[in-house]
N, C-alpha and C. Protein backbone atom coordinates (compact mmCIF):
# COMPACT_ATOMS: atom_id res chain seq x y z
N UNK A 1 194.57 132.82 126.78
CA UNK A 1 195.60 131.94 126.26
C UNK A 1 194.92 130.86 125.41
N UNK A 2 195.45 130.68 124.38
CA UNK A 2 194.55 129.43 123.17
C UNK A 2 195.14 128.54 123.95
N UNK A 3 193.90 126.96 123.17
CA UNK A 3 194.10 125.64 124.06
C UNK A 3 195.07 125.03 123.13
N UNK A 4 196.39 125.36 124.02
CA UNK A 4 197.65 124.19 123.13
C UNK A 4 197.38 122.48 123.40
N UNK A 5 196.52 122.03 123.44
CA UNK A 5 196.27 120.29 123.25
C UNK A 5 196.79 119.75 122.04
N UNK A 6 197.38 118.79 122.52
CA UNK A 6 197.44 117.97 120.52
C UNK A 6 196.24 118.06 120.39
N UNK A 7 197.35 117.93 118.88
CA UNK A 7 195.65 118.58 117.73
C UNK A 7 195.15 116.87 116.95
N UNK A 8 194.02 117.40 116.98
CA UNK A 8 193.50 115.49 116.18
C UNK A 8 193.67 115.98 114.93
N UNK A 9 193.80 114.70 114.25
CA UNK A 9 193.99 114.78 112.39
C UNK A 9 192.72 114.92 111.64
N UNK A 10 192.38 115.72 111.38
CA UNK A 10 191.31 116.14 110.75
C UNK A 10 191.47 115.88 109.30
N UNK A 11 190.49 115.91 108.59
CA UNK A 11 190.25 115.11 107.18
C UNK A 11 189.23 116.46 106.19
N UNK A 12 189.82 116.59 104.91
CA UNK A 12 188.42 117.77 105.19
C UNK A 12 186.91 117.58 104.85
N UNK A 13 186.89 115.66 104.94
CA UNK A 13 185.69 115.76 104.84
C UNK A 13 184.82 115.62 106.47
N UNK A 14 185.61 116.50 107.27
CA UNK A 14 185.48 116.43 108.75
C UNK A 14 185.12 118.19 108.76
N UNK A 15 185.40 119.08 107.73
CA UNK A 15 185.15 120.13 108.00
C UNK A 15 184.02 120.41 107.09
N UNK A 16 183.55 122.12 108.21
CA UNK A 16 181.99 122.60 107.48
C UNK A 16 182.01 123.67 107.39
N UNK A 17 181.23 124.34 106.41
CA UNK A 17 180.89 125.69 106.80
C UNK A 17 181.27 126.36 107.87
N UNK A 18 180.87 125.86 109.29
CA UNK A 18 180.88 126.71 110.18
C UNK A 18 182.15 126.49 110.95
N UNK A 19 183.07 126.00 109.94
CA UNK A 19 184.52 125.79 110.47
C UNK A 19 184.83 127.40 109.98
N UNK A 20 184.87 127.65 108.28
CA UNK A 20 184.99 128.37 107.74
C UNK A 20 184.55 129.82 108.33
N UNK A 21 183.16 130.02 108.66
CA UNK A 21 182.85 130.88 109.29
C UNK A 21 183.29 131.49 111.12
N UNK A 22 183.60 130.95 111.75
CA UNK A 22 184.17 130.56 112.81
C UNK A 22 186.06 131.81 112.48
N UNK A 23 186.49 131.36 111.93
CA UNK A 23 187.37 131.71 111.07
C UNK A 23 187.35 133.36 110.97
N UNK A 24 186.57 133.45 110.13
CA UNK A 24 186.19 134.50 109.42
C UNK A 24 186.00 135.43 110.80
N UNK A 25 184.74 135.10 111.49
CA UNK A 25 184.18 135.70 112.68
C UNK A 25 185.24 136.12 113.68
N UNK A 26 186.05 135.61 114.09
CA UNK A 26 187.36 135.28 114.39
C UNK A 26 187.92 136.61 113.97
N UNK A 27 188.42 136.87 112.80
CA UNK A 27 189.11 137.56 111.83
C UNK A 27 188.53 139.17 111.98
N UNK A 28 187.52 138.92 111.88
CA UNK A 28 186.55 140.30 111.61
C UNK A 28 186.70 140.92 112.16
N UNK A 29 186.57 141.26 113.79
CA UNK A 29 187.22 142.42 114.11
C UNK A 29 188.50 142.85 114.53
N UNK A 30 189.79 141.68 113.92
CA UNK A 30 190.53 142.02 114.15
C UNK A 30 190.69 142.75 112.83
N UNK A 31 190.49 142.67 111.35
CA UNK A 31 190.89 143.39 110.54
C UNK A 31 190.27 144.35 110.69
N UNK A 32 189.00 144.54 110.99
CA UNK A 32 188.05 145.88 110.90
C UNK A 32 188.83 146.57 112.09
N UNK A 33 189.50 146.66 113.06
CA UNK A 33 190.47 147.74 113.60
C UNK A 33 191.16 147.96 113.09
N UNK A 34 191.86 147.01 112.18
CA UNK A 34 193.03 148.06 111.08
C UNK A 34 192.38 148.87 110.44
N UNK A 35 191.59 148.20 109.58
CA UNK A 35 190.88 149.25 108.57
C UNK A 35 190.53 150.27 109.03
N UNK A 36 190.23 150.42 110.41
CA UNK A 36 189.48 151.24 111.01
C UNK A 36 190.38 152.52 111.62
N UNK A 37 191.25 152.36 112.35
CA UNK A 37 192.56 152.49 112.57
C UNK A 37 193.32 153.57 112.11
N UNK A 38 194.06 152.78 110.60
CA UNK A 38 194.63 152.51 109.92
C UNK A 38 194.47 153.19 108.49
N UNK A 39 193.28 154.07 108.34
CA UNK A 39 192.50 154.32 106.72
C UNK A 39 193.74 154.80 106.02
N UNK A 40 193.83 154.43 105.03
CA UNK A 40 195.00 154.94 103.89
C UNK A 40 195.93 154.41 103.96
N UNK A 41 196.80 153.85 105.07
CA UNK A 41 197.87 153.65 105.08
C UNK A 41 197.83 151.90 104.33
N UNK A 42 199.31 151.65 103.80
CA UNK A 42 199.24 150.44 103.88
C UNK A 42 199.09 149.32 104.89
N UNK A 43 198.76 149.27 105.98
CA UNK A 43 198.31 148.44 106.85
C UNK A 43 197.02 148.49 107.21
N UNK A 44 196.31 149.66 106.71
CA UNK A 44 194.87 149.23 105.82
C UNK A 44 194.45 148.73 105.02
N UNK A 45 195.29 148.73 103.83
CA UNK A 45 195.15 148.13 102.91
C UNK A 45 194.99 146.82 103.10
N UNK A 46 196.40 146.23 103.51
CA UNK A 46 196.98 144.66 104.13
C UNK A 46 195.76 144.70 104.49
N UNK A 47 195.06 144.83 105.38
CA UNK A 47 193.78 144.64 106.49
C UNK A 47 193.09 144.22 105.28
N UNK A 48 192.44 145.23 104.18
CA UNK A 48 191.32 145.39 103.75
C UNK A 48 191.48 144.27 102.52
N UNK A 49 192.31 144.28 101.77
CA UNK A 49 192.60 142.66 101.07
C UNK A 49 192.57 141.23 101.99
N UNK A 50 192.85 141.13 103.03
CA UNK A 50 192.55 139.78 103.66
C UNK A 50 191.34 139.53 103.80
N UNK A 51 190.67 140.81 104.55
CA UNK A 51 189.41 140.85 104.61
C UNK A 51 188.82 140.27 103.89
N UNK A 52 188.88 140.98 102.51
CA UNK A 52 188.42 140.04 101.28
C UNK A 52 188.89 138.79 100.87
N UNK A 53 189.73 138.17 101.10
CA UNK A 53 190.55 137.11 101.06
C UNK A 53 189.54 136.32 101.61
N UNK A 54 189.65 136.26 102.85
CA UNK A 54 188.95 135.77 104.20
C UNK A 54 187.59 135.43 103.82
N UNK A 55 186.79 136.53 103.53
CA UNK A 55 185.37 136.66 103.21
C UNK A 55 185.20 135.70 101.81
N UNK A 56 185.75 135.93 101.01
CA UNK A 56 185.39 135.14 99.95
C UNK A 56 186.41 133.41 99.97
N UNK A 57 187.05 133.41 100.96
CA UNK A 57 187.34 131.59 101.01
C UNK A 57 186.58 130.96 101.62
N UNK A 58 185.87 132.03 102.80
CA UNK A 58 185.14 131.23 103.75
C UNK A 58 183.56 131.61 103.12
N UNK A 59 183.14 132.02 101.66
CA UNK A 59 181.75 131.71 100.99
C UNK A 59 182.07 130.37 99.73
N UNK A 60 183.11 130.56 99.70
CA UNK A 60 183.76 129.14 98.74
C UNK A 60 183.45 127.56 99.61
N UNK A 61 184.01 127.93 100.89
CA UNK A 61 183.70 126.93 101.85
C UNK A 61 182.28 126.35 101.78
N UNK A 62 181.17 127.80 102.23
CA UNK A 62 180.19 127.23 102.81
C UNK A 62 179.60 126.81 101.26
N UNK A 63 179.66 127.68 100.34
CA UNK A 63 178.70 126.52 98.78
C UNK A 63 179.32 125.59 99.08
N UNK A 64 180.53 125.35 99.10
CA UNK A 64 180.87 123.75 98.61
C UNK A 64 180.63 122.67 99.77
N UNK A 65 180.60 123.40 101.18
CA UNK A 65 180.40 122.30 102.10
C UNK A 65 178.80 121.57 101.89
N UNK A 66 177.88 122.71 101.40
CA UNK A 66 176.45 122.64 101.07
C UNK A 66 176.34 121.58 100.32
N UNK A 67 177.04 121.82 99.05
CA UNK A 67 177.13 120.80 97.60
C UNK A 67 177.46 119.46 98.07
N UNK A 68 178.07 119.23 99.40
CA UNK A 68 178.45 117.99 99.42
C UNK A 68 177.86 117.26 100.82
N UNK A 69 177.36 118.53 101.63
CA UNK A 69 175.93 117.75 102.42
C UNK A 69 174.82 117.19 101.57
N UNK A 70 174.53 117.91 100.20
CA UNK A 70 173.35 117.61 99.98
C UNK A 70 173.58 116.51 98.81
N UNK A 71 174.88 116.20 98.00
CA UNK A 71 175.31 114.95 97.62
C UNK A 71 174.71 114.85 96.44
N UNK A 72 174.42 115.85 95.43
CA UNK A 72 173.65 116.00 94.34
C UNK A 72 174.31 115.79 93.15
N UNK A 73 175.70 115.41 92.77
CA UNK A 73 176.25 115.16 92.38
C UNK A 73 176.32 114.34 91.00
N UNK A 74 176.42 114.43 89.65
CA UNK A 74 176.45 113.56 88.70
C UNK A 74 177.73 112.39 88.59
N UNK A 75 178.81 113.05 89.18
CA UNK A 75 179.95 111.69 89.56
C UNK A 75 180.25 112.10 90.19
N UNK A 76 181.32 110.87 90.91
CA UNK A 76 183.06 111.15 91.86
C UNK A 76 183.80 112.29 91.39
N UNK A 77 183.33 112.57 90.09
CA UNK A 77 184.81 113.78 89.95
C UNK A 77 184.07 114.88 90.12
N UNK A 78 182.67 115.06 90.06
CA UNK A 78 182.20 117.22 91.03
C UNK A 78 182.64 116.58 92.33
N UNK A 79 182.37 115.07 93.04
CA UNK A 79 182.46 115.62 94.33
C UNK A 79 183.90 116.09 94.65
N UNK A 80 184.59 114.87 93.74
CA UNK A 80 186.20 115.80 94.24
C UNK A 80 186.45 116.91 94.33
N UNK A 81 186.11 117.12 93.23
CA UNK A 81 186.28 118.76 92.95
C UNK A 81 185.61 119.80 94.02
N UNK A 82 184.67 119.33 94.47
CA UNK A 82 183.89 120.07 96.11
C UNK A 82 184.76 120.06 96.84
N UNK A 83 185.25 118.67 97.24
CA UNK A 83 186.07 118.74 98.26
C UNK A 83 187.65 119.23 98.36
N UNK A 84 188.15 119.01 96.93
CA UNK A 84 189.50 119.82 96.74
C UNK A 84 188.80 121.58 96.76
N UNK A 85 187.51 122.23 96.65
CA UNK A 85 187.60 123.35 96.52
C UNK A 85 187.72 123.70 98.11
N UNK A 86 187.13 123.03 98.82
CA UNK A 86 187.09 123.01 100.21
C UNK A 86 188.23 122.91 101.02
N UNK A 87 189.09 121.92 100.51
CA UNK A 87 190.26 122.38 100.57
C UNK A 87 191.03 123.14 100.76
N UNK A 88 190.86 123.77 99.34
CA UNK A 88 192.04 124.63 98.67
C UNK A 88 191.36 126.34 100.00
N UNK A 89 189.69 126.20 99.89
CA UNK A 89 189.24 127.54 100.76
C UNK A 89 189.84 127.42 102.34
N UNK A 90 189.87 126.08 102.90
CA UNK A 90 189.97 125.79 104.04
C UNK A 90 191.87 126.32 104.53
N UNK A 91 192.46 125.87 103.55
CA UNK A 91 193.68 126.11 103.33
C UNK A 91 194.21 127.98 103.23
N UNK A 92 193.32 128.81 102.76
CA UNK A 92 193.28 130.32 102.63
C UNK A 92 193.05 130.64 104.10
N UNK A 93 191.96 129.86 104.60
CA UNK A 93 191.74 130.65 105.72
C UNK A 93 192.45 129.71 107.37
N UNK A 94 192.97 128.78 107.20
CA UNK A 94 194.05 128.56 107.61
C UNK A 94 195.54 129.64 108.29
N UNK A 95 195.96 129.53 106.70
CA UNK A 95 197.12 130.51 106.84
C UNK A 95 196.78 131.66 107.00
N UNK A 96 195.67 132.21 107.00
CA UNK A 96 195.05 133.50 107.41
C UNK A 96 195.09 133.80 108.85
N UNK A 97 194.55 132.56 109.54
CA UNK A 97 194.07 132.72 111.19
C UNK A 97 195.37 132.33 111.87
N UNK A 98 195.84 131.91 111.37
CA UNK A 98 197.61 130.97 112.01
C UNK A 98 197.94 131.62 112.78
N UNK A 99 198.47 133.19 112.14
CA UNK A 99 199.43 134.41 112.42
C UNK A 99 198.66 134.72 114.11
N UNK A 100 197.52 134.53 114.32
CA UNK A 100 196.66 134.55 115.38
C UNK A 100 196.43 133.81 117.00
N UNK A 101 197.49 132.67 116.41
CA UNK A 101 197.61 131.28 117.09
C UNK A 101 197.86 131.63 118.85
N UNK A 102 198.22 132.86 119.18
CA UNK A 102 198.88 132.58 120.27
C UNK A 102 197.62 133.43 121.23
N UNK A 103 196.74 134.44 120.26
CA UNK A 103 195.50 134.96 121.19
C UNK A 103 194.76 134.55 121.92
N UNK A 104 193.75 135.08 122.91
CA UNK A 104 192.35 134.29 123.00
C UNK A 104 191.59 134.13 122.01
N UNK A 105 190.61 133.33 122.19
CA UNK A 105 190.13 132.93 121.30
C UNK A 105 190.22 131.90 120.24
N UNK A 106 191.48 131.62 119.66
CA UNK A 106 191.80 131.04 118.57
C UNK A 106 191.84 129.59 119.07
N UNK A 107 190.87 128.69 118.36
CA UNK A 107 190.99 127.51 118.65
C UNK A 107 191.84 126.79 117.99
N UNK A 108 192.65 126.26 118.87
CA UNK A 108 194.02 125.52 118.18
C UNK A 108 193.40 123.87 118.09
N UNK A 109 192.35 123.30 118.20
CA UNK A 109 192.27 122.11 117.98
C UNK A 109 191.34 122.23 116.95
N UNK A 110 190.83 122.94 116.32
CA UNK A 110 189.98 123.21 115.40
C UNK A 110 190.31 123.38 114.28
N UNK A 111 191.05 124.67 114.08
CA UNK A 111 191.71 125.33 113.38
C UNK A 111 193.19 124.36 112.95
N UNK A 112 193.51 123.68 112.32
CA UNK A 112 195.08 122.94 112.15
C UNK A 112 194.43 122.93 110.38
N UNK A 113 196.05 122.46 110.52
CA UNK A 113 196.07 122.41 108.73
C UNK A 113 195.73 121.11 108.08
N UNK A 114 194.80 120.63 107.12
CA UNK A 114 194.08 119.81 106.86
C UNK A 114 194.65 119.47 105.70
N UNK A 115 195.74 118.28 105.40
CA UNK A 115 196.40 117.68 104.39
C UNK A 115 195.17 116.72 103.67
N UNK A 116 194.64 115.85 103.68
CA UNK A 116 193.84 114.87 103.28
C UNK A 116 192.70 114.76 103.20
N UNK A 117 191.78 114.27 102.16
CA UNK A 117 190.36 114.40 102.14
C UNK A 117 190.11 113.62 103.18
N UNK A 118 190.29 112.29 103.12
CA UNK A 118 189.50 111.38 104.28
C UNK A 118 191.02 110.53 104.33
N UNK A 119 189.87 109.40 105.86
CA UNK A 119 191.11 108.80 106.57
C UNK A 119 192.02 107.99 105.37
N UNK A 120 191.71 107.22 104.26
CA UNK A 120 191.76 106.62 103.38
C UNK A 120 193.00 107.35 102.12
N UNK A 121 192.68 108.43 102.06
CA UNK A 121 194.02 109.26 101.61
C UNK A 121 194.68 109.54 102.13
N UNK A 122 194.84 109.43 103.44
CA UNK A 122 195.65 109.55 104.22
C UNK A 122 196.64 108.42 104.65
N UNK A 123 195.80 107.55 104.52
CA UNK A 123 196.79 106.05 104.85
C UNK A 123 197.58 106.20 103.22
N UNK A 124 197.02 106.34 101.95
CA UNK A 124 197.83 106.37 100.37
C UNK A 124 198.84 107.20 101.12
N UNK A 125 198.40 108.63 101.40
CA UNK A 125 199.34 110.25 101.39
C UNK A 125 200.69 109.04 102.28
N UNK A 126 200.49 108.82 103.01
CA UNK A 126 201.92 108.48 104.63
C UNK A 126 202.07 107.37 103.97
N UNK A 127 202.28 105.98 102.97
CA UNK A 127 202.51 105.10 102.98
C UNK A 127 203.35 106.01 101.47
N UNK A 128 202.90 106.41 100.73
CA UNK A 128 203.74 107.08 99.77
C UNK A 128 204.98 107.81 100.52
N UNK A 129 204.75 108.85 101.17
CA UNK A 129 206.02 109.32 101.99
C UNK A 129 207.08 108.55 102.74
N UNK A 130 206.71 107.44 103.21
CA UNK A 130 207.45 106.37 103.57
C UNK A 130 208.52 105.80 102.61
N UNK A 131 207.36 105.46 101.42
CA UNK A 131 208.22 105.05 99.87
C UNK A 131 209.65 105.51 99.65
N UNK A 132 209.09 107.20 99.62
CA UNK A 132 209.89 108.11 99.20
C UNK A 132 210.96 107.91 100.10
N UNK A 133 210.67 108.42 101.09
CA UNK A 133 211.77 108.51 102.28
C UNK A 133 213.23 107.41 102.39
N UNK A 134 211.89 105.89 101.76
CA UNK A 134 212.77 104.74 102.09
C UNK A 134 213.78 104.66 100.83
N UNK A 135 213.25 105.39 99.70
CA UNK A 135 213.89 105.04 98.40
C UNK A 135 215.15 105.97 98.70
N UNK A 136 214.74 107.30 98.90
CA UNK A 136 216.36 108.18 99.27
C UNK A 136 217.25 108.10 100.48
N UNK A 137 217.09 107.27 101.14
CA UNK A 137 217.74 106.78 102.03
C UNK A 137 218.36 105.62 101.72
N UNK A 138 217.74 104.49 100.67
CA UNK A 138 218.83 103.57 100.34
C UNK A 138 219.43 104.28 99.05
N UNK A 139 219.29 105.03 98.33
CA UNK A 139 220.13 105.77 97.58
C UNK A 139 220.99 106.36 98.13
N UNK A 140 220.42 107.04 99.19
CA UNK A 140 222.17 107.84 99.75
C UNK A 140 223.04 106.87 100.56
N UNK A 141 222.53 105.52 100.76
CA UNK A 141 223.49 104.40 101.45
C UNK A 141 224.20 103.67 100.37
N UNK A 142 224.04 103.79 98.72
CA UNK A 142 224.44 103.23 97.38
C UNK A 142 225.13 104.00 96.91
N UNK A 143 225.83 105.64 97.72
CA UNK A 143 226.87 106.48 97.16
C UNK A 143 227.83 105.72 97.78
């Protein structure tokens, strides 16, 4: 049975490589029994495209988690760009492992979906949503 605990808010400059890989490892032999299984049919297929899915978000991960341990950077905007790629990989293999949520194995405090680079965009991200929230709510009290 996975560990249903609240989940802490993770940031993705809180995740690494071996989040990514973890993931993947995770993944692997559950697709490699479809594939395995499964040869020809379309639910091999399904299998054998995630696979690749999987495999190549979680090598996107680990360069970019690298690029931004080692901080080599000419400005703020590669690192963004590291960390939105990290992101955007962390986010693939996310919705990848989700479908998984209820197995052994699957770490549910680990594994959650990662809205914000750091704590700091996160206070912008929720103080903007608030905005919003507060602005269409006195609009729909001004019909």
């Amino acid at each position: 049975m996975p560990n249903l605990s609240p989940q802490p808010r993770l940031h993705v400059i809180d995740l690494t490589a071996a989040d990514g890989a973890a993931v993947r490892e995770f993944l692997e032999p559950r697709l490699r029994e479809q594939m395995d299984s499964q040869y020809g049919t379309p639910a091999y297929k399904t299998a054998f495209a995630l696979d690749d899915i999987v495999r190549s978000a979680a090598s996107r991960m680990e360069y970019h988690c690298q690029a931004l341990a080692e901080d080599n950077f000419l400005n703020g905007r590669e690192r963004l760009n590291s960390l939105h790629a990290v992101q955007d990989a962390w986010r693939t293999l996310w919705q990848a492992v989700f479908p998984w949520r209820e197995e052994d194995g699957y770490d549910t405090t680990r594994w959650v979906h990662v809205e914000y680079t750091d704590p700091e965009a996160a206070e912008r991200g929720e103080e903007m949503k608030a905005q919003v929230a507060a602005e269409i709510e006195a609009e729909g009290q001004s019909r």
